[in-house]
PDB file of N, CA and C in Angstrom:
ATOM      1  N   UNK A   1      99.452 199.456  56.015  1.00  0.00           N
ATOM      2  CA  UNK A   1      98.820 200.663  55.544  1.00  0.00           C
ATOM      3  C   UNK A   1      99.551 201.888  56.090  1.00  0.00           C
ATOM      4  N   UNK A   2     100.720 201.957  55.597  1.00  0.00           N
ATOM      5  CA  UNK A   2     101.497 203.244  56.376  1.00  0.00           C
ATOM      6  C   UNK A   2     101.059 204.506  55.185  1.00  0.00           C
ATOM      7  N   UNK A   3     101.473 205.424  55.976  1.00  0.00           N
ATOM      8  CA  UNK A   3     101.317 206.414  54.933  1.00  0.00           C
ATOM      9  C   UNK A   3     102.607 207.442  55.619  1.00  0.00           C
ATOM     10  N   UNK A   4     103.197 208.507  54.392  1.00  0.00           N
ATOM     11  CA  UNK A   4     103.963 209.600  54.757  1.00  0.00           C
ATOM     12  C   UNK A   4     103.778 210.452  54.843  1.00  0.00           C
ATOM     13  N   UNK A   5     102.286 210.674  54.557  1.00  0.00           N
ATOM     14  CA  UNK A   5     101.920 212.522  55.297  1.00  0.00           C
ATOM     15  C   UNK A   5     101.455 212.356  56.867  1.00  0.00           C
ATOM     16  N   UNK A   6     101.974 211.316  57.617  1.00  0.00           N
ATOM     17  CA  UNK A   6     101.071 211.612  58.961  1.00  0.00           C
ATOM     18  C   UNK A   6      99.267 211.495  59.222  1.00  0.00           C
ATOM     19  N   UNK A   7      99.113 210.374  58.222  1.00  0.00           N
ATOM     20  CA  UNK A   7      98.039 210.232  58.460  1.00  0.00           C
ATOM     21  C   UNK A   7      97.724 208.887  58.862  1.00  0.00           C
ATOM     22  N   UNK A   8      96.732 208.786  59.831  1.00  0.00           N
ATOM     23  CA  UNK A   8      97.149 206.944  59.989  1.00  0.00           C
ATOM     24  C   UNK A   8      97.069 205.701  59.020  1.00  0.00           C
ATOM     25  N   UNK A   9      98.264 204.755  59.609  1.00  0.00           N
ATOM     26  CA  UNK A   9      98.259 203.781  59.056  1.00  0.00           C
ATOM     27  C   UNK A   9      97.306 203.115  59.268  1.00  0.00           C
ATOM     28  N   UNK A  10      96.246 202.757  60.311  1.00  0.00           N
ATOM     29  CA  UNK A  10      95.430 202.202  60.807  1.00  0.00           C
ATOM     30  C   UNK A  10      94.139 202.243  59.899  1.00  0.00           C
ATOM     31  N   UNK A  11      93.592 200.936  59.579  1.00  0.00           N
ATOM     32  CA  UNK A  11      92.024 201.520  58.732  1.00  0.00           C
ATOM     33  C   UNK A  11      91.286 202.014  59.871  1.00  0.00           C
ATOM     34  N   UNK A  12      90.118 202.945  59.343  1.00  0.00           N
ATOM     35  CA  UNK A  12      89.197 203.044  59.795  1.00  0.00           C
ATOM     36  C   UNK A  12      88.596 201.537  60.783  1.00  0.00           C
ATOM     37  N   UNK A  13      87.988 200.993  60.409  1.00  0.00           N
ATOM     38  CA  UNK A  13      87.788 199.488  61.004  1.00  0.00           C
ATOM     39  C   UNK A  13      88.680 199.526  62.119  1.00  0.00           C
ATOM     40  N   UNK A  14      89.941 198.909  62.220  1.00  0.00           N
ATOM     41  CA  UNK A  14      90.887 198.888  62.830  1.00  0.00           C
ATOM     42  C   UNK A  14      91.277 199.586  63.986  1.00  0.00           C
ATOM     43  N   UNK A  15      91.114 201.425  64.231  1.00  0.00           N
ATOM     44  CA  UNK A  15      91.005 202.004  65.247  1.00  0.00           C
ATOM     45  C   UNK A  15      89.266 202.225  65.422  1.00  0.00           C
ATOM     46  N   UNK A  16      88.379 201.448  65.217  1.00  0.00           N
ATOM     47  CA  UNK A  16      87.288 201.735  65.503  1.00  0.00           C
ATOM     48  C   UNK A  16      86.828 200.097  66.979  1.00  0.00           C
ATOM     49  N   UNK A  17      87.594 199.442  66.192  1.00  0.00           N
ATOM     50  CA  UNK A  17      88.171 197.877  67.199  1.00  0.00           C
ATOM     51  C   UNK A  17      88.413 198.471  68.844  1.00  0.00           C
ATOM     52  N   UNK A  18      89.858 198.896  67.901  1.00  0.00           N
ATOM     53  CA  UNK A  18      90.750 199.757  69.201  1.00  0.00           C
ATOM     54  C   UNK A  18      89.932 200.741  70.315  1.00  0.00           C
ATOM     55  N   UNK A  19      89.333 201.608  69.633  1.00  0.00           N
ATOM     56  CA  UNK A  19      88.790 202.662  70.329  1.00  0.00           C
ATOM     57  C   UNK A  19      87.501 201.550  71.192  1.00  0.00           C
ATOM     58  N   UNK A  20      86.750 200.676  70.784  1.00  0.00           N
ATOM     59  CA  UNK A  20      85.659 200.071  71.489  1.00  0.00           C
ATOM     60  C   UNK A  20      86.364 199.300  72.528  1.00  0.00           C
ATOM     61  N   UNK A  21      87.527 198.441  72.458  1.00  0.00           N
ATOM     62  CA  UNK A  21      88.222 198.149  73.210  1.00  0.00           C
ATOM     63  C   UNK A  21      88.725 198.900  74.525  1.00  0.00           C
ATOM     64  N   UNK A  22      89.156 200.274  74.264  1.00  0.00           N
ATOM     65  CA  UNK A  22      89.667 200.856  74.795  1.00  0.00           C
ATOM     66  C   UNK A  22      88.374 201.644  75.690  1.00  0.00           C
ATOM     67  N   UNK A  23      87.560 202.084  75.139  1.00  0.00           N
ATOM     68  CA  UNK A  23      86.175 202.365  75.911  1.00  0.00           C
ATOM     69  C   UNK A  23      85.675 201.363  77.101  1.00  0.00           C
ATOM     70  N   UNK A  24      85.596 199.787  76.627  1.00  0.00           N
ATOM     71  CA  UNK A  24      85.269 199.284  77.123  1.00  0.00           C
ATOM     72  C   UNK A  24      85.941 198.943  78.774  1.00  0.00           C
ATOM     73  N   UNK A  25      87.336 198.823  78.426  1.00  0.00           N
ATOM     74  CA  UNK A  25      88.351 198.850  79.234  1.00  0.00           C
ATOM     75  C   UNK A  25      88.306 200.070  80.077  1.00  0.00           C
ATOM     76  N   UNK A  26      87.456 200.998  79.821  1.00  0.00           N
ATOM     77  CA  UNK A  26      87.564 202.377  80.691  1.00  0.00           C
ATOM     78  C   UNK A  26      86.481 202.301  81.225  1.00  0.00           C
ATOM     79  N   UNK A  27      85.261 202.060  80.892  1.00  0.00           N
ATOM     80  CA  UNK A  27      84.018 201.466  81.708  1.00  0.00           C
ATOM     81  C   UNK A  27      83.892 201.089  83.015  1.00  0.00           C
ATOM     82  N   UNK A  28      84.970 199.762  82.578  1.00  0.00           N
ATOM     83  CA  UNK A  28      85.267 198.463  83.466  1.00  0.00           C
ATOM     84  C   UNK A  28      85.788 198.792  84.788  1.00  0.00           C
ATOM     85  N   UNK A  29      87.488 200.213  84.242  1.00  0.00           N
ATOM     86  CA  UNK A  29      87.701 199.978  85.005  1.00  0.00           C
ATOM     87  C   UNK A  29      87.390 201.629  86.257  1.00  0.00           C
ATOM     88  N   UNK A  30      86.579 202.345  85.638  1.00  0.00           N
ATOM     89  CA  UNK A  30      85.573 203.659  86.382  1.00  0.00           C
ATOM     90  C   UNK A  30      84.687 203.564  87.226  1.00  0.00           C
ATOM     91  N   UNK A  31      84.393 201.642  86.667  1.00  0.00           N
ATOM     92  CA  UNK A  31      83.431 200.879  87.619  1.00  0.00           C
ATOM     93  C   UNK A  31      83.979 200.323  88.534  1.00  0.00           C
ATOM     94  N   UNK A  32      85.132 199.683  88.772  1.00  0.00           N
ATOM     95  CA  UNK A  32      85.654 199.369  89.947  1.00  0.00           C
ATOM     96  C   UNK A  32      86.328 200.486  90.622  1.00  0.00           C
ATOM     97  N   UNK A  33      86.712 201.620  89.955  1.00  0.00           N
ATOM     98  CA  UNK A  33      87.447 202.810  91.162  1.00  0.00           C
ATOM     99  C   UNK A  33      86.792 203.654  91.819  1.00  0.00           C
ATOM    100  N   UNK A  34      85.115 203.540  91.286  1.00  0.00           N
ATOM    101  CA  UNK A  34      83.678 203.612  92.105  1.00  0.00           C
ATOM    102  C   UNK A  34      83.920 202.669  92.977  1.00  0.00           C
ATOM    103  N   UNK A  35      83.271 201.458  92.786  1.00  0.00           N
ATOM    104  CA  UNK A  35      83.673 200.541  94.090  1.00  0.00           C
ATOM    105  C   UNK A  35      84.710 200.724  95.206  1.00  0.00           C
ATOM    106  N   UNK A  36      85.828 201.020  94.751  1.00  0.00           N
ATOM    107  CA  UNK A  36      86.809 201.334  95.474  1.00  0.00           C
ATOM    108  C   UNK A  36      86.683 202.247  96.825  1.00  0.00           C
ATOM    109  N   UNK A  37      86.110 203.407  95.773  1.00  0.00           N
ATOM    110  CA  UNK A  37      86.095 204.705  96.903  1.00  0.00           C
ATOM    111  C   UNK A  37      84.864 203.915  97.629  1.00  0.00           C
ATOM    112  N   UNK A  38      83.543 203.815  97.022  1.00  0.00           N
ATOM    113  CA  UNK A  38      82.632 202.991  98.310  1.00  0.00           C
ATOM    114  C   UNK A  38      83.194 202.715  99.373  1.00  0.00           C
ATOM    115  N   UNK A  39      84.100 201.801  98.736  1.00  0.00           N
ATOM    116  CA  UNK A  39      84.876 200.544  99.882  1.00  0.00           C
ATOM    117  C   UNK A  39      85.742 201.563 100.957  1.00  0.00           C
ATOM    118  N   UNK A  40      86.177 202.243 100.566  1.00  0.00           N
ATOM    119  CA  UNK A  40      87.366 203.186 101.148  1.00  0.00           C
ATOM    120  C   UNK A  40      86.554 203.983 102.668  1.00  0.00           C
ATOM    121  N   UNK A  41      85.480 204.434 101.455  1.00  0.00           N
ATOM    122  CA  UNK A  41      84.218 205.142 102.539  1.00  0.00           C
ATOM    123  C   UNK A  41      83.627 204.475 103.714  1.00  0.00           C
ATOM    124  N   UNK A  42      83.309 203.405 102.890  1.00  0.00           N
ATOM    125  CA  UNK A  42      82.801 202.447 104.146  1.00  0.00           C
ATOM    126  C   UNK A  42      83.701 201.707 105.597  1.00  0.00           C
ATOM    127  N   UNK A  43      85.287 201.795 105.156  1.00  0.00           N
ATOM    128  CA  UNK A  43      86.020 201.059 105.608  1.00  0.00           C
ATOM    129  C   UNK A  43      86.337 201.479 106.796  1.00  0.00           C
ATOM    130  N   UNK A  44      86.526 200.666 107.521  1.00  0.00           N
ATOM    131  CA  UNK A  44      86.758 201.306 108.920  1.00  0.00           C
ATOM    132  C   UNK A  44      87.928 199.692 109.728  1.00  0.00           C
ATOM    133  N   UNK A  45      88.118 199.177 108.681  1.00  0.00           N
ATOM    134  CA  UNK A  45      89.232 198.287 109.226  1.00  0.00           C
ATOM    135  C   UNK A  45      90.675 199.093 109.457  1.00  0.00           C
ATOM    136  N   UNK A  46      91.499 198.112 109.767  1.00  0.00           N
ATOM    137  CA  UNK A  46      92.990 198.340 110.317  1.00  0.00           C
ATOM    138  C   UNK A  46      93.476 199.200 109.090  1.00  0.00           C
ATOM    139  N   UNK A  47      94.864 199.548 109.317  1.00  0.00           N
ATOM    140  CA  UNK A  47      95.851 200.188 108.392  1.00  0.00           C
ATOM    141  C   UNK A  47      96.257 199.560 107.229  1.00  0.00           C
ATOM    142  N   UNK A  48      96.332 198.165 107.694  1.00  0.00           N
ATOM    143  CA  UNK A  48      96.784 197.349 106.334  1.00  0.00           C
ATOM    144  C   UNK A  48      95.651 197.694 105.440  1.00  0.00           C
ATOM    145  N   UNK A  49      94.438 197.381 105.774  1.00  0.00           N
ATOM    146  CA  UNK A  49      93.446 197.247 104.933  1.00  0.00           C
ATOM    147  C   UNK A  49      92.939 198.431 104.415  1.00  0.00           C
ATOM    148  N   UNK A  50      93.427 199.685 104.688  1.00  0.00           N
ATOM    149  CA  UNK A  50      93.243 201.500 104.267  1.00  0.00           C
ATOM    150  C   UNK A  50      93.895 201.332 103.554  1.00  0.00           C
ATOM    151  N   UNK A  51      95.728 201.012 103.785  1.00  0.00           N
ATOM    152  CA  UNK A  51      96.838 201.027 102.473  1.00  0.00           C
ATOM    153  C   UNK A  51      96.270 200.175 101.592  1.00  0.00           C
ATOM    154  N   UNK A  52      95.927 198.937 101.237  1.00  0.00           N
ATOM    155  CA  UNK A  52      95.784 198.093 100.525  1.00  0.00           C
ATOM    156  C   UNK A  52      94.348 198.973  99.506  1.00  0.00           C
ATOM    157  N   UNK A  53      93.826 199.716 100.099  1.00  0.00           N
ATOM    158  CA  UNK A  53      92.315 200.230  99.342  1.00  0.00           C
ATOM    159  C   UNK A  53      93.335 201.565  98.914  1.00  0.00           C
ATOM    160  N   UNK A  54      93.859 202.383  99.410  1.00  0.00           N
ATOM    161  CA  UNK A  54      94.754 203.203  98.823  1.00  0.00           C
ATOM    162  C   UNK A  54      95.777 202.557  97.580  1.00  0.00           C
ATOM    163  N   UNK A  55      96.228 202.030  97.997  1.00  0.00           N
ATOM    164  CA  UNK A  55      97.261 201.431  96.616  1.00  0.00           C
ATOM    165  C   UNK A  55      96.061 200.932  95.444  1.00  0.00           C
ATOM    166  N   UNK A  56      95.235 199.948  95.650  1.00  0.00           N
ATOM    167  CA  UNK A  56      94.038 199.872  94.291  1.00  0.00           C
ATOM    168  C   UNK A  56      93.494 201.378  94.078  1.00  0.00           C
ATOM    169  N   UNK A  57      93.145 202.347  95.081  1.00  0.00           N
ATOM    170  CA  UNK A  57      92.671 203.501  94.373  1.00  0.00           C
ATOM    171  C   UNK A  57      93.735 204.176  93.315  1.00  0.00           C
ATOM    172  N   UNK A  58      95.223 204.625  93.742  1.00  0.00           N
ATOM    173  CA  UNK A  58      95.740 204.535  92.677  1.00  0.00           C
ATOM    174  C   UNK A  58      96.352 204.017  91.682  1.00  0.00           C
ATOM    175  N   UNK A  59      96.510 202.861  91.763  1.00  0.00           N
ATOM    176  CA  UNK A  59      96.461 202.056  90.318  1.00  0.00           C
ATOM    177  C   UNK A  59      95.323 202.395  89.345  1.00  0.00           C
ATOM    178  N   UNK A  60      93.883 202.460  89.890  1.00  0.00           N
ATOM    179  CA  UNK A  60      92.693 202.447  89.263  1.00  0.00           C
ATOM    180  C   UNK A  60      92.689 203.652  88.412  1.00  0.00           C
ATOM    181  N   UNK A  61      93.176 204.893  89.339  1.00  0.00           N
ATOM    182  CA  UNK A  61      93.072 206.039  88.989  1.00  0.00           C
ATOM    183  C   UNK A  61      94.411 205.968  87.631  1.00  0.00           C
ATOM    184  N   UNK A  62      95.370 205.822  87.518  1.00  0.00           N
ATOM    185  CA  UNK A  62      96.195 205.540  87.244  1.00  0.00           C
ATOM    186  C   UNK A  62      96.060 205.062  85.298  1.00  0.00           C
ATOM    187  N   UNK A  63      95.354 203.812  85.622  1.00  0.00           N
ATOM    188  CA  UNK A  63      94.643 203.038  84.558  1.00  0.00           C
ATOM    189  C   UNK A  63      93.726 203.813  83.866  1.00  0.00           C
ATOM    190  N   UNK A  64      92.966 204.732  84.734  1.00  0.00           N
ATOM    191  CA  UNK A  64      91.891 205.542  83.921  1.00  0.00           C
ATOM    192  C   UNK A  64      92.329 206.021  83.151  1.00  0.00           C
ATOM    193  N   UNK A  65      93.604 207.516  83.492  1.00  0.00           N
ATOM    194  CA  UNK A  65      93.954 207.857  82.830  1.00  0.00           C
ATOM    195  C   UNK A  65      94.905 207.830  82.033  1.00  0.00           C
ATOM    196  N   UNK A  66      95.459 206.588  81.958  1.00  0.00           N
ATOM    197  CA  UNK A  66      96.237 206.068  80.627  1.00  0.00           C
ATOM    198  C   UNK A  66      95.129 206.078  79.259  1.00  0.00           C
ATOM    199  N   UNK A  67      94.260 204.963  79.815  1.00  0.00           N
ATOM    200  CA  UNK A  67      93.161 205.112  78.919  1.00  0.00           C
ATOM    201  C   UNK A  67      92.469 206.264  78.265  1.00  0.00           C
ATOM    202  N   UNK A  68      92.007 207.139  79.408  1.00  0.00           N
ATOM    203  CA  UNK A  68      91.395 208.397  78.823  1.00  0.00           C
ATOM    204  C   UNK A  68      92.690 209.164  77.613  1.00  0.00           C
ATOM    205  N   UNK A  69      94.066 208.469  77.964  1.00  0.00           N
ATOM    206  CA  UNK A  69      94.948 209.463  76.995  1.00  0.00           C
ATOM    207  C   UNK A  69      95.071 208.779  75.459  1.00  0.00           C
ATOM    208  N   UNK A  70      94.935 207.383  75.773  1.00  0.00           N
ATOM    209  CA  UNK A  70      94.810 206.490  74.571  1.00  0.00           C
ATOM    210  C   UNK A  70      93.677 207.006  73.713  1.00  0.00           C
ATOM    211  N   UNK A  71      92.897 207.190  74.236  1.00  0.00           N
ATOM    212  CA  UNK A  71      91.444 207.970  73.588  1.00  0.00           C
ATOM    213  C   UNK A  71      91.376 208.641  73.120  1.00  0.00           C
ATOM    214  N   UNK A  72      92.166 209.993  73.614  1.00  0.00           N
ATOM    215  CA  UNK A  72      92.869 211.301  73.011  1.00  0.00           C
ATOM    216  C   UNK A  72      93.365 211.099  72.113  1.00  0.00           C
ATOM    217  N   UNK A  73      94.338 210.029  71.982  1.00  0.00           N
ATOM    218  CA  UNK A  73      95.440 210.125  70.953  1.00  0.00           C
ATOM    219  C   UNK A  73      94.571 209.722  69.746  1.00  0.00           C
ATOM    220  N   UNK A  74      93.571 208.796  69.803  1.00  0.00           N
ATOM    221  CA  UNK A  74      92.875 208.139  68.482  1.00  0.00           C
ATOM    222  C   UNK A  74      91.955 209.804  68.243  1.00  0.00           C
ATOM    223  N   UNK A  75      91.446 210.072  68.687  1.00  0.00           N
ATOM    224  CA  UNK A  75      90.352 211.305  68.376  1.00  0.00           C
ATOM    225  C   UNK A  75      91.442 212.581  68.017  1.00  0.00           C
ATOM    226  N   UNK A  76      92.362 212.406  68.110  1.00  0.00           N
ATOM    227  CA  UNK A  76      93.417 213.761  67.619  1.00  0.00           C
ATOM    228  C   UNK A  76      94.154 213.128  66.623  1.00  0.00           C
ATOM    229  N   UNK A  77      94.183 211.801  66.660  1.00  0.00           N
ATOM    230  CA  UNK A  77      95.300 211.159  65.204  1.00  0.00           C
ATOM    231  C   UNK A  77      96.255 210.638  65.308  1.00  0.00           C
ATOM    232  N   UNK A  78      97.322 210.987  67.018  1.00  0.00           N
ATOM    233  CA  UNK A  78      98.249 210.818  66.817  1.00  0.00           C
ATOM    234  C   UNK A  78      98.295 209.148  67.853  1.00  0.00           C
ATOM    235  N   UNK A  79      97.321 208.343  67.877  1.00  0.00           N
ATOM    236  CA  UNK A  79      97.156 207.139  68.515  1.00  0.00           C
ATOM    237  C   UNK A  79      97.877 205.978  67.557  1.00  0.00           C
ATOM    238  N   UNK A  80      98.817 204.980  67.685  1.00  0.00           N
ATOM    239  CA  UNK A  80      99.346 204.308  66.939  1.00  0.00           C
ATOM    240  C   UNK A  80     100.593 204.240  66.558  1.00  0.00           C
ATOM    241  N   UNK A  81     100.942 205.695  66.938  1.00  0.00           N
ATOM    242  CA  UNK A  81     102.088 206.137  65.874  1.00  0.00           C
ATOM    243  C   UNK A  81     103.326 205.902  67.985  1.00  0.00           C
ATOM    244  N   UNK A  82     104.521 205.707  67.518  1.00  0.00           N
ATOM    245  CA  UNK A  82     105.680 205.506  68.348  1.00  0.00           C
ATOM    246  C   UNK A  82     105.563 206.843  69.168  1.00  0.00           C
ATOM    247  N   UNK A  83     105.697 207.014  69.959  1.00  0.00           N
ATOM    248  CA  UNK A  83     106.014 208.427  70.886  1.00  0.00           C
ATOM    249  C   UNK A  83     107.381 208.736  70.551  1.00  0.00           C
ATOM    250  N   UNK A  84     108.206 207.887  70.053  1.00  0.00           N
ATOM    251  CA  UNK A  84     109.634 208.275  70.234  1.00  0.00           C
ATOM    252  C   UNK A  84     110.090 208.664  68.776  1.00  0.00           C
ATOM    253  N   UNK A  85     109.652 207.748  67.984  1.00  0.00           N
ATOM    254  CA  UNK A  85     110.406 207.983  66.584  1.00  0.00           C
ATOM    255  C   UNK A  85     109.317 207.900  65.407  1.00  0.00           C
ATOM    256  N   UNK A  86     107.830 208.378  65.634  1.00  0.00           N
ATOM    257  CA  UNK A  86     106.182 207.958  65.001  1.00  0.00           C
ATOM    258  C   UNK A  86     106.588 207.115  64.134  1.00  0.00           C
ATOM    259  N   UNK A  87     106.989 205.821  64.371  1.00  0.00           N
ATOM    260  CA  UNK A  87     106.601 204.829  63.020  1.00  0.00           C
ATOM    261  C   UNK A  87     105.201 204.228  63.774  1.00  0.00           C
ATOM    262  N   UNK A  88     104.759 203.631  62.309  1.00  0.00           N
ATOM    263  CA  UNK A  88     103.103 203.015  62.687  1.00  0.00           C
ATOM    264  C   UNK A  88     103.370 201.796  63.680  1.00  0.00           C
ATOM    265  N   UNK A  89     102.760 201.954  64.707  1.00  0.00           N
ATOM    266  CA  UNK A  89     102.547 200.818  65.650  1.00  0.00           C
ATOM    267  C   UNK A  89     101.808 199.757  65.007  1.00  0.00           C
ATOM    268  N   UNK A  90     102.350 198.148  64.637  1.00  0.00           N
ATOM    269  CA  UNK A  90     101.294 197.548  63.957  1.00  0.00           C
ATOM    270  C   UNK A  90     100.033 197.159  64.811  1.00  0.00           C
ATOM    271  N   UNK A  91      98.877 196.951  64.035  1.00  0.00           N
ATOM    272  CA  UNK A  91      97.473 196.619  64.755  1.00  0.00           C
ATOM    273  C   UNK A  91      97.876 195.732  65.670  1.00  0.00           C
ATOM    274  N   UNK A  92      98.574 194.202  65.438  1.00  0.00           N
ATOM    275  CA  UNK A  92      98.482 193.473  66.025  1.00  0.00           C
ATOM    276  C   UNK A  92      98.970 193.946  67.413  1.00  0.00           C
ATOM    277  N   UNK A  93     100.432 194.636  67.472  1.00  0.00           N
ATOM    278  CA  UNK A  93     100.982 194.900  68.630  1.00  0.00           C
ATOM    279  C   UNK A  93      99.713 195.501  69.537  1.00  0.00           C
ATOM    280  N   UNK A  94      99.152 196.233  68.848  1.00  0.00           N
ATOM    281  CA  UNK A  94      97.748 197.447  69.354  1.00  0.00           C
ATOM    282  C   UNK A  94      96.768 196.739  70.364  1.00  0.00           C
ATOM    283  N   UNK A  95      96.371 195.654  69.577  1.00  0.00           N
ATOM    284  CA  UNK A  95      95.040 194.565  69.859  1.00  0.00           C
ATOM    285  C   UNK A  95      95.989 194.201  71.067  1.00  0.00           C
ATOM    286  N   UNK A  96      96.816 193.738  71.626  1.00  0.00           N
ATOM    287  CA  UNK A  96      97.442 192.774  72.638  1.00  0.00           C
ATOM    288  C   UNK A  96      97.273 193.756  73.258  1.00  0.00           C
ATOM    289  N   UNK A  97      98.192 195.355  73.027  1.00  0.00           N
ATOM    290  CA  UNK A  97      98.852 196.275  74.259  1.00  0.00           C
ATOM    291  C   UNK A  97      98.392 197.713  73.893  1.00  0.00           C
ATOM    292  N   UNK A  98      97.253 197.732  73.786  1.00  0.00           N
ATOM    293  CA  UNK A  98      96.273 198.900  73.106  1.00  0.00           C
ATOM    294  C   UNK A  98      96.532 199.944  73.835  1.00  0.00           C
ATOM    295  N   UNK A  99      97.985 199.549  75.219  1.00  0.00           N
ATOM    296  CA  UNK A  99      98.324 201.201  75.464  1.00  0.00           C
ATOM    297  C   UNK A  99      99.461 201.252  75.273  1.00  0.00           C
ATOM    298  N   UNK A 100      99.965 200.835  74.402  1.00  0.00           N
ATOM    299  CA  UNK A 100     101.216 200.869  73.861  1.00  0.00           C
ATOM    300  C   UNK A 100     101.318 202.120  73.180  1.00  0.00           C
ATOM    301  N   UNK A 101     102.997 202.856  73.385  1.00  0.00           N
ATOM    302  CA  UNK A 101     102.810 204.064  72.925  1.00  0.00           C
ATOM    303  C   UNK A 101     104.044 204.201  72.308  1.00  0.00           C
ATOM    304  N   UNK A 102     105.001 203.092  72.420  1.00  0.00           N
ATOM    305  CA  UNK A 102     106.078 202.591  71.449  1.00  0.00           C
ATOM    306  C   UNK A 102     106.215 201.568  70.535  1.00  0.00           C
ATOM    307  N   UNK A 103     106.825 201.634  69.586  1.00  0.00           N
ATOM    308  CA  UNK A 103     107.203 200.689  68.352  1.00  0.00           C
ATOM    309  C   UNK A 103     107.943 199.654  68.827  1.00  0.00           C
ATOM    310  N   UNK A 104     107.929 198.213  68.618  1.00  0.00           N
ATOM    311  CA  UNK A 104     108.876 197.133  69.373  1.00  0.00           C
ATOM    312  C   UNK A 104     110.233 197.785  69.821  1.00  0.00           C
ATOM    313  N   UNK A 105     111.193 198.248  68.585  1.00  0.00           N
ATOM    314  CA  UNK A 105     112.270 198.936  68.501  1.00  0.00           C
ATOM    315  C   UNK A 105     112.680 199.907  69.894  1.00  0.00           C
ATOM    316  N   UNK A 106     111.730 200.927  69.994  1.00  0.00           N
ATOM    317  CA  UNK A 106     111.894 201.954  71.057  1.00  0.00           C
ATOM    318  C   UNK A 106     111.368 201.431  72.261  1.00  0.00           C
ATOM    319  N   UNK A 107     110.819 200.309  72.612  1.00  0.00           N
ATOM    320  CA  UNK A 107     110.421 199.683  73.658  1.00  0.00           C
ATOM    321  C   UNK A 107     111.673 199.001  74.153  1.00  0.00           C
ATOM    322  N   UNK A 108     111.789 198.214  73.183  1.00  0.00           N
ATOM    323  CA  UNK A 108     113.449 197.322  74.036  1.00  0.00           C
ATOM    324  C   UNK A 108     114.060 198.429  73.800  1.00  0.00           C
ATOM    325  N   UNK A 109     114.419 199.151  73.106  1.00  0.00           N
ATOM    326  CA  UNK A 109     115.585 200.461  73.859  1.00  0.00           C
ATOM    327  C   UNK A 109     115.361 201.141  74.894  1.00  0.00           C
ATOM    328  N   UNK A 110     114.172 201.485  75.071  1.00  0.00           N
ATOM    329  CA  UNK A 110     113.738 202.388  76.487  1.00  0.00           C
ATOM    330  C   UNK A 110     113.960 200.942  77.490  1.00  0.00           C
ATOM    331  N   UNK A 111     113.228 199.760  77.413  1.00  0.00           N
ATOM    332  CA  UNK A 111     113.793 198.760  78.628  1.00  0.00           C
ATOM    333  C   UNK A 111     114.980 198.432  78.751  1.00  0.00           C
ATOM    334  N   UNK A 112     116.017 198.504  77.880  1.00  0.00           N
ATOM    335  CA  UNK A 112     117.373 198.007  78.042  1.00  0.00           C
ATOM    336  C   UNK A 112     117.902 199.608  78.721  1.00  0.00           C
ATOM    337  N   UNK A 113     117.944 200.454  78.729  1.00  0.00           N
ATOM    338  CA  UNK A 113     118.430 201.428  78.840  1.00  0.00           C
ATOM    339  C   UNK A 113     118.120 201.743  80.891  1.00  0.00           C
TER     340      UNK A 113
END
């Protein structure tokens, strides 16, 4: 379902999948970087165990806001489409790597590079 005015290829249905997916996945993981800080708060072990709650706080944080940008991109339009060269990202790639923000093509070029 591509189209050439810039409008998505994606059905309706299709980024409505995505977007619940992607919600859900932000839930999940707002709920553990709560936990986190708890844990952080509460913690009063050694250094290893501060770094180790520091490194999950930012990953967590990290993850949020990938997500929160994936979100953006579907509610503004431009979710799906390649960052590098906008061809339509297919669904399937989407459903696996729903923060995918390149086309197969510009992915192995940005990793080979």
């Amino acid at each position: 379902m591509t189209t050439t005015d810039g409008t998505s290829h994606l059905s309706t249905v299709q980024l409505q999948s995505l977007r619940e997916d992607l919600q859900e996945q932000l839930d999940r993981r707002t709920r553990h970087l709560i936990g986190l800080q708890a844990e952080a708060e509460e913690s009063n072990g050694g250094e290893d165990t501060y770094q180790e709650l520091l490194v999950s706080l930012s990953a967590a944080d990290r993850a949020i806001a990938e997500l929160t940008q994936a979100l953006t991109r579907i509610n503004v339009g431009t979710y799906g489409r390649c960052g590098h060269c906008a061809t339509g990202i297919p669904f399937e790639r989407l459903k696996i790597r729903p923060l995918a923000r390149f086309c197969i093509n510009c992915q192995r070029r940005y990793e080979a590079a």
